[in-house]
Protein backbone atom coordinates (compact mmCIF):
# COMPACT_ATOMS: atom_id res chain seq x y z
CA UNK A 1 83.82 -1.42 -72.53
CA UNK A 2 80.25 -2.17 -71.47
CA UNK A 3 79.17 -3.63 -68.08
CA UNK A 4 75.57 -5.30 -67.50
CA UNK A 5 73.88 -5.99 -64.50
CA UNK A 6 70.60 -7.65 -64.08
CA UNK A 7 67.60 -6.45 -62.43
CA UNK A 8 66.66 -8.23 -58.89
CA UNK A 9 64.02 -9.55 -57.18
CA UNK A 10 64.31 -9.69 -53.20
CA UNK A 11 62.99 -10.97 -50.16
CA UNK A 12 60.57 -13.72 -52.18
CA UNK A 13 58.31 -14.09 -49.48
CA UNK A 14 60.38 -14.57 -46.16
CA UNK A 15 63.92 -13.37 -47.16
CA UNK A 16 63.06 -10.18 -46.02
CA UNK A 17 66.34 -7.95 -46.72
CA UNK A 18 68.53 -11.20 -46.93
CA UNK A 19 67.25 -13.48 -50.19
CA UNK A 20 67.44 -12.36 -53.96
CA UNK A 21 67.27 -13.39 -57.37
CA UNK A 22 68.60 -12.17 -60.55
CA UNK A 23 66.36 -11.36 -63.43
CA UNK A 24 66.38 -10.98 -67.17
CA UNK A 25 65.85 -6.78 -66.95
CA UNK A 26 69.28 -5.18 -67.51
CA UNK A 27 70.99 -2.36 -66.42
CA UNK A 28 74.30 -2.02 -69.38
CA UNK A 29 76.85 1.07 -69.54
CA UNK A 30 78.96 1.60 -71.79
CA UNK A 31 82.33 3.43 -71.19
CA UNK A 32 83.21 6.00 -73.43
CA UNK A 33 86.26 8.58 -73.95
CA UNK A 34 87.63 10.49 -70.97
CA UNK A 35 86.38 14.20 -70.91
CA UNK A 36 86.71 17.05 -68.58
CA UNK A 37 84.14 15.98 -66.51
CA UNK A 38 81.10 13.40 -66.32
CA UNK A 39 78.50 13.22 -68.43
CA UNK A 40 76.13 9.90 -68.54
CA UNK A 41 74.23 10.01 -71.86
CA UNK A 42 70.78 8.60 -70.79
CA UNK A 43 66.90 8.41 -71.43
CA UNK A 44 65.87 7.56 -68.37
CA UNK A 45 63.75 10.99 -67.53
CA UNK A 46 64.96 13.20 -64.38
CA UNK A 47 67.90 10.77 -63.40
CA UNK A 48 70.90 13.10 -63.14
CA UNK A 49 73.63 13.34 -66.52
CA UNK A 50 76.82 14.60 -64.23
CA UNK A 51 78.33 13.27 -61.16
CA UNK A 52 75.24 13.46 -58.78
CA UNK A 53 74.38 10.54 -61.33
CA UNK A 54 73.83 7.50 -58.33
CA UNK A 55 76.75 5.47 -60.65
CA UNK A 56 79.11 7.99 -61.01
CA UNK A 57 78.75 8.84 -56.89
CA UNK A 58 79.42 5.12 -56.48
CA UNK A 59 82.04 5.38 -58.66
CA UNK A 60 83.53 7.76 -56.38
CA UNK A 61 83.16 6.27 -52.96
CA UNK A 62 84.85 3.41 -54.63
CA UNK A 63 87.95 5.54 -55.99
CA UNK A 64 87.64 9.40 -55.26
CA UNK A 65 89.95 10.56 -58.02
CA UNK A 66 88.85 8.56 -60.89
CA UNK A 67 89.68 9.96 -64.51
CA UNK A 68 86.05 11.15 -65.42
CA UNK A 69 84.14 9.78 -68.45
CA UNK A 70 81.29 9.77 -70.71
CA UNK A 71 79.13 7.01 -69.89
CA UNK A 72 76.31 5.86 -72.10
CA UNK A 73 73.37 4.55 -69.54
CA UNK A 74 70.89 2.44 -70.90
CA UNK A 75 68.56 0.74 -68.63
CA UNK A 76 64.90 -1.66 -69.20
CA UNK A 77 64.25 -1.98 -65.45
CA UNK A 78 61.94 0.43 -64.54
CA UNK A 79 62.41 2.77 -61.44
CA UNK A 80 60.43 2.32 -57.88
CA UNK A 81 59.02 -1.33 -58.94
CA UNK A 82 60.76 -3.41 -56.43
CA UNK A 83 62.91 -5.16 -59.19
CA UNK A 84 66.62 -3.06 -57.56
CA UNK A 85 67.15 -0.04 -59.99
CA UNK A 86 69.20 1.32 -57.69
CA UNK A 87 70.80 -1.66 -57.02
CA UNK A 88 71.74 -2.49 -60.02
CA UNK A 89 72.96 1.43 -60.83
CA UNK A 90 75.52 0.45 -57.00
CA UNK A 91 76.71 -2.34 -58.58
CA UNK A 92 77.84 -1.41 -61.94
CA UNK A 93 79.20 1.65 -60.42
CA UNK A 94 81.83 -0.36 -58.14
CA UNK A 95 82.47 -2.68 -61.55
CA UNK A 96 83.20 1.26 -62.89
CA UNK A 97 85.19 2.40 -60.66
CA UNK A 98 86.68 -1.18 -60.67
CA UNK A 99 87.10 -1.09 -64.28
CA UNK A 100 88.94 2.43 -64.94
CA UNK A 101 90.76 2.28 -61.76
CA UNK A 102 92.21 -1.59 -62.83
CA UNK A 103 91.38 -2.93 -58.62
CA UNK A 104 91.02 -6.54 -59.37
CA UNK A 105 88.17 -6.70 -56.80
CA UNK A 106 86.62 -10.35 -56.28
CA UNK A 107 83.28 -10.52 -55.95
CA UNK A 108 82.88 -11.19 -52.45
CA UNK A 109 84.84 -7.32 -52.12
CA UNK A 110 82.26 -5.97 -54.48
CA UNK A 111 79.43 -7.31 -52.42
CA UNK A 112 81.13 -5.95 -49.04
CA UNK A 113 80.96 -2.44 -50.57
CA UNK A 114 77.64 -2.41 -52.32
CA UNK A 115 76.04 -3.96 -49.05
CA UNK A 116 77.66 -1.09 -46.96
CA UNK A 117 76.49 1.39 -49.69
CA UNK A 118 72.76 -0.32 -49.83
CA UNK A 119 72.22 -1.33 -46.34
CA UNK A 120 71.93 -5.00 -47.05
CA UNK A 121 72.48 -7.66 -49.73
CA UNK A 122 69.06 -8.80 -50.35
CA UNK A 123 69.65 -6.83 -53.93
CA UNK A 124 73.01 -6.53 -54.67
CA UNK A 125 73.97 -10.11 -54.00
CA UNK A 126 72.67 -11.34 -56.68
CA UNK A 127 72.79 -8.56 -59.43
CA UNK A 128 76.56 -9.66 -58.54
CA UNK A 129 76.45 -12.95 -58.42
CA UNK A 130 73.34 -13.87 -60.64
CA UNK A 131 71.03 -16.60 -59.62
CA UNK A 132 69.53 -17.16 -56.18
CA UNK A 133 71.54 -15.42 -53.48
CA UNK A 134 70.46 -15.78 -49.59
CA UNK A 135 72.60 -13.09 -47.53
CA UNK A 136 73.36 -12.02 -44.36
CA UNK A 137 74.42 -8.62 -43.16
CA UNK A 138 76.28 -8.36 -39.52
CA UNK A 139 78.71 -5.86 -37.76
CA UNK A 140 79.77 -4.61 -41.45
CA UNK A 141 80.58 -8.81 -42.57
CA UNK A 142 78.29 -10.34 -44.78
CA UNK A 143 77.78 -13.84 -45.85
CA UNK A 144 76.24 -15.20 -48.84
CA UNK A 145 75.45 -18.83 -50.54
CA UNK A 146 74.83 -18.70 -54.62
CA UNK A 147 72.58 -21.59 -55.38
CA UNK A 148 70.40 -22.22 -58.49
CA UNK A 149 66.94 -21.90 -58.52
CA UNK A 150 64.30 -24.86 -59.19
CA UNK A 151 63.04 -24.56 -62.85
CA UNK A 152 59.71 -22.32 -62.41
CA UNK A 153 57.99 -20.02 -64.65
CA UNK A 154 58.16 -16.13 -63.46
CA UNK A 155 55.68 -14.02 -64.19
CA UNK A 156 55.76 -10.31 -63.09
CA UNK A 157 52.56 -7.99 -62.97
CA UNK A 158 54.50 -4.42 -63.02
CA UNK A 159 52.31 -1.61 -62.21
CA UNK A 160 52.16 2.22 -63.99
CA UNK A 161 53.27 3.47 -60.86
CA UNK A 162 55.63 3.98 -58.55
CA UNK A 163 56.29 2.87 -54.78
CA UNK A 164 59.39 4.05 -53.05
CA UNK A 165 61.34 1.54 -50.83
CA UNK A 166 61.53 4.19 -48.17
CA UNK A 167 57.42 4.68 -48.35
CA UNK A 168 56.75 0.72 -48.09
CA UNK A 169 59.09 0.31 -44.71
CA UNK A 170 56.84 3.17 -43.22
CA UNK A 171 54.33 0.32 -42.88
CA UNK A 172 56.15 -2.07 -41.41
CA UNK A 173 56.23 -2.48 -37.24
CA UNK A 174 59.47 -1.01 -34.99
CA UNK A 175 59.26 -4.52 -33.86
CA UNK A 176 58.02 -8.26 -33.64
CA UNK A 177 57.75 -9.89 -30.85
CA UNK A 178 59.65 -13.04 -29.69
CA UNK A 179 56.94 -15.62 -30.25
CA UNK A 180 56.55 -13.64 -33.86
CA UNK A 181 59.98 -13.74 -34.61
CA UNK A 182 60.60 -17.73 -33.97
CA UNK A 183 57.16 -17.89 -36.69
CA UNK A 184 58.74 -15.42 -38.77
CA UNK A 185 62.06 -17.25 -39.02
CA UNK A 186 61.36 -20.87 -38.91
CA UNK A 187 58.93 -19.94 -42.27
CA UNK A 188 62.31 -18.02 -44.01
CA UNK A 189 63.81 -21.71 -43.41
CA UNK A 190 61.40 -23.98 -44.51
CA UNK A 191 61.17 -21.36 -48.06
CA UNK A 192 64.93 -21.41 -48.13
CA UNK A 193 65.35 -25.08 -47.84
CA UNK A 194 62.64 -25.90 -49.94
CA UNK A 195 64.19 -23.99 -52.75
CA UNK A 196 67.57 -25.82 -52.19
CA UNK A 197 65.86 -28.79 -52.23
CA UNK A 198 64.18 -27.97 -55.36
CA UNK A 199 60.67 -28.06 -53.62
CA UNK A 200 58.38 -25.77 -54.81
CA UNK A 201 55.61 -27.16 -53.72
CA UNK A 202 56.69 -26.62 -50.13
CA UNK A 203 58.80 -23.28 -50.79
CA UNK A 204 55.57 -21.39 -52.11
CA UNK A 205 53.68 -22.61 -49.21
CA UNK A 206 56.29 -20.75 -47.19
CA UNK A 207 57.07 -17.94 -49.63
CA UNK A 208 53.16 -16.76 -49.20
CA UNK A 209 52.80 -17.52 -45.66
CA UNK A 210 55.75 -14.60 -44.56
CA UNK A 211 55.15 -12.58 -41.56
CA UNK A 212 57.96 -10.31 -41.55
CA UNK A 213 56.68 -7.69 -44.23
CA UNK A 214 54.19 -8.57 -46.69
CA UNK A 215 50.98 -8.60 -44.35
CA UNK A 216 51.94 -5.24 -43.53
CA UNK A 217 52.77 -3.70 -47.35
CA UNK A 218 50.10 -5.63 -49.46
CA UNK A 219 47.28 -2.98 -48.69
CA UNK A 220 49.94 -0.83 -50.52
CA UNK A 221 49.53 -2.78 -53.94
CA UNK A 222 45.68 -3.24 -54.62
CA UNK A 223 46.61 -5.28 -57.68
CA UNK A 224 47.97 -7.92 -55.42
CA UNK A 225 45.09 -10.22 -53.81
CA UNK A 226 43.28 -10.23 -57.80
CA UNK A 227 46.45 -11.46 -59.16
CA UNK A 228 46.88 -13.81 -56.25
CA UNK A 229 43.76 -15.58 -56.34
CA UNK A 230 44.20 -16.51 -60.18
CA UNK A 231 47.70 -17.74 -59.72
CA UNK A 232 46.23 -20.03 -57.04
CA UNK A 233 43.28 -20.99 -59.56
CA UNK A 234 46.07 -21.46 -62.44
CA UNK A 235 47.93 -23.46 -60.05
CA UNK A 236 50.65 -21.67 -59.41
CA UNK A 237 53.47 -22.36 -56.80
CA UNK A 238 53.60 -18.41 -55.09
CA UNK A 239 52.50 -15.19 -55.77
CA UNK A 240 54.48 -12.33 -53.28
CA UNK A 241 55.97 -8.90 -53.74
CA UNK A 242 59.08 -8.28 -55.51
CA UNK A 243 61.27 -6.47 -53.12
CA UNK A 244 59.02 -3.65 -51.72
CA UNK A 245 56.89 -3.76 -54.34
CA UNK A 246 54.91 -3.10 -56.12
CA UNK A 247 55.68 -5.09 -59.04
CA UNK A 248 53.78 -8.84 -58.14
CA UNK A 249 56.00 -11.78 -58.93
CA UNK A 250 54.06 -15.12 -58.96
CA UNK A 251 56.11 -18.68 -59.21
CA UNK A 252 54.24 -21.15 -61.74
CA UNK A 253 54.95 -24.31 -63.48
CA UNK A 254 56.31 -24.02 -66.92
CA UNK A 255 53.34 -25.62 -68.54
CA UNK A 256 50.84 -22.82 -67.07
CA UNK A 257 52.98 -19.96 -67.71
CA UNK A 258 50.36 -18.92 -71.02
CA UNK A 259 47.41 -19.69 -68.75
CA UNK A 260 48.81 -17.48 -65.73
CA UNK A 261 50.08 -14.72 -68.42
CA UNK A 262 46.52 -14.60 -69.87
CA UNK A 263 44.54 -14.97 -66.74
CA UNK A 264 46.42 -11.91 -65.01
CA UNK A 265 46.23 -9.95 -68.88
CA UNK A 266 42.33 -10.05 -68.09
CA UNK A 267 41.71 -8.85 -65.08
CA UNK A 268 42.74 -5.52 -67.10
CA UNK A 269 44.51 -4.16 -64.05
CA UNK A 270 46.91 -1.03 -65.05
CA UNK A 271 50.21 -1.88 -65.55
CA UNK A 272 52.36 -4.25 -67.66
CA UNK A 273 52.35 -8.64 -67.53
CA UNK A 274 56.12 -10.06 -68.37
CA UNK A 275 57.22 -13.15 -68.17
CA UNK A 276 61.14 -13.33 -66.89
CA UNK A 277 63.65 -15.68 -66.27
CA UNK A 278 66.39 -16.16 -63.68
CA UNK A 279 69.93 -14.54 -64.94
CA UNK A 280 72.77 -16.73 -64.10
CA UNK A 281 75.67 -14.52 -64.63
CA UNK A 282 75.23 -11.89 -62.57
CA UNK A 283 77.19 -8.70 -63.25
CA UNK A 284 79.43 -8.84 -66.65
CA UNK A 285 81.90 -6.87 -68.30
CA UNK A 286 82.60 -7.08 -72.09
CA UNK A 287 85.59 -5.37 -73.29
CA UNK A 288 86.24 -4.60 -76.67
């Protein structure tokens, strides 16, 4: 049995910890036979190969006395980029313990779990749902629309090094004030709406002009304002952080996704140009 789950990219602009997409890096396991104990089979560098591994503890908040496995973990979404490798790691470990346990959760219960695992839905939503996915996160409920996103061209600038969710929050302020927060908001609708309405003219307006994080983490990518200022000379619709960063999305017509590719590709800036698309599935399981 293998389960796949697709990277994410959160928050696009305004959406801080609430809106998501899903993206065409994946996250697969596959389950092997039962053993003695865990073991995840894996080339992914210091990440744990027993049951400290972050998908077998998931696993196990799921269903504590799960029959243990060997699990083969392969994975193309790099760590610390902002593009939800440990998102995606929470997810397929509920679909695990899902799987081997035979719970029949929906969707909506997956999401309820890996939201109370992750501390909000801005990443998991959409790994589980594919697509765009704007969330909310209350009192332990959560809400979420799935919606398709308007035909664009993404383009991701993923730098050689890391930047730890916990280290970008650092940055941002205890607190906005009210005037800020009305600003703050009424910008997350317009880019929300906009997208719905498949404006994306009008939604990267919005998407760049977020106040709730990105004016405070951008001085934490230096890669950003270069790769900003050609997207706007390309043409393109947005350019923000993906998630905390620092990997740079940027939102471009189809027809100037070689220019933009090329354009960023010159600046010679030290990390890797890849052109993605939005993953409509979501989380999926292929039995054999």
């Amino acid at each position: 049995m293998r389960i796949t789950v697709p990277a994410t990219s959160a928050n696009v602009g305004p959406g801080f910890d609430s809106v998501g997409l899903a993206v065409s890096k994946y996250l697969t396991i596959e389950i092997l036979e039962p053993s003695e104990k865990w073991e995840v089979l894996h080339d992914l560098g210091d990440v744990p190969s027993d049951e400290t591994n972050l998908l077998i503890m998931t696993a196990l908040q799921v269903k504590a006395d799960l029959q243990p496995h060997r699990i083969k973990m392969v994975s193309d979404i790099p760590l610390a980029r902002g593009l939800g490798s440990s998102s995606s790691v929470i997810v397929a470990g509920i679909e695990l313990a899902n799987q081997l346990a035979h719970l029949q959760l929906s969707a909506d219960e997956k999401l309820v779990i890996a939201t109370k695992i992750e501390g909000h839905p801005d990443n998991v939503a959409p790994a589980i749902f594919g697509n765009l996915v704007i969330s909310s996160y209350l009192d332990d409920k959560v809400n979420s629309i799935v919606a398709n996103f308007p035909e664009a061209s993404l383009v991701a600038f993923i730098p050689n090094y890391e930047l730890k969710t916990s280290d970008s929050r650092h940055v941002l302020p205890s607190e906005l004030t009210y005037k800020e927060a009305v600003w703050a908001s009424s910008i997350a609708n317009v880019a929300v709406a906009a997208l719905l309405a498949d404006d994306l003219e009008k939604a990267g307006k919005a998407i760049e002009a977020d106040l709730f994080h990105e004016r405070f983490r951008q001085k934490l990518v230096k890669e950003f304002a270069p790769i900003k200022k050609v997207a706007h000379e390309v043409g393109a619709y947005a350019t923000y952080l993906s998630g905390a960063g620092p990997t740079i999305m940027t939102l471009a017509p189809k027809a100037k996704e070689a220019e933009l590719v090329k354009h960023i590709e010159a600046l010679a800036l030290d990390g890797e140009v890849v052109t993605l698309h939005i993953d409509t599935k979501g989380i999926f399981v292929e039995k054999d």
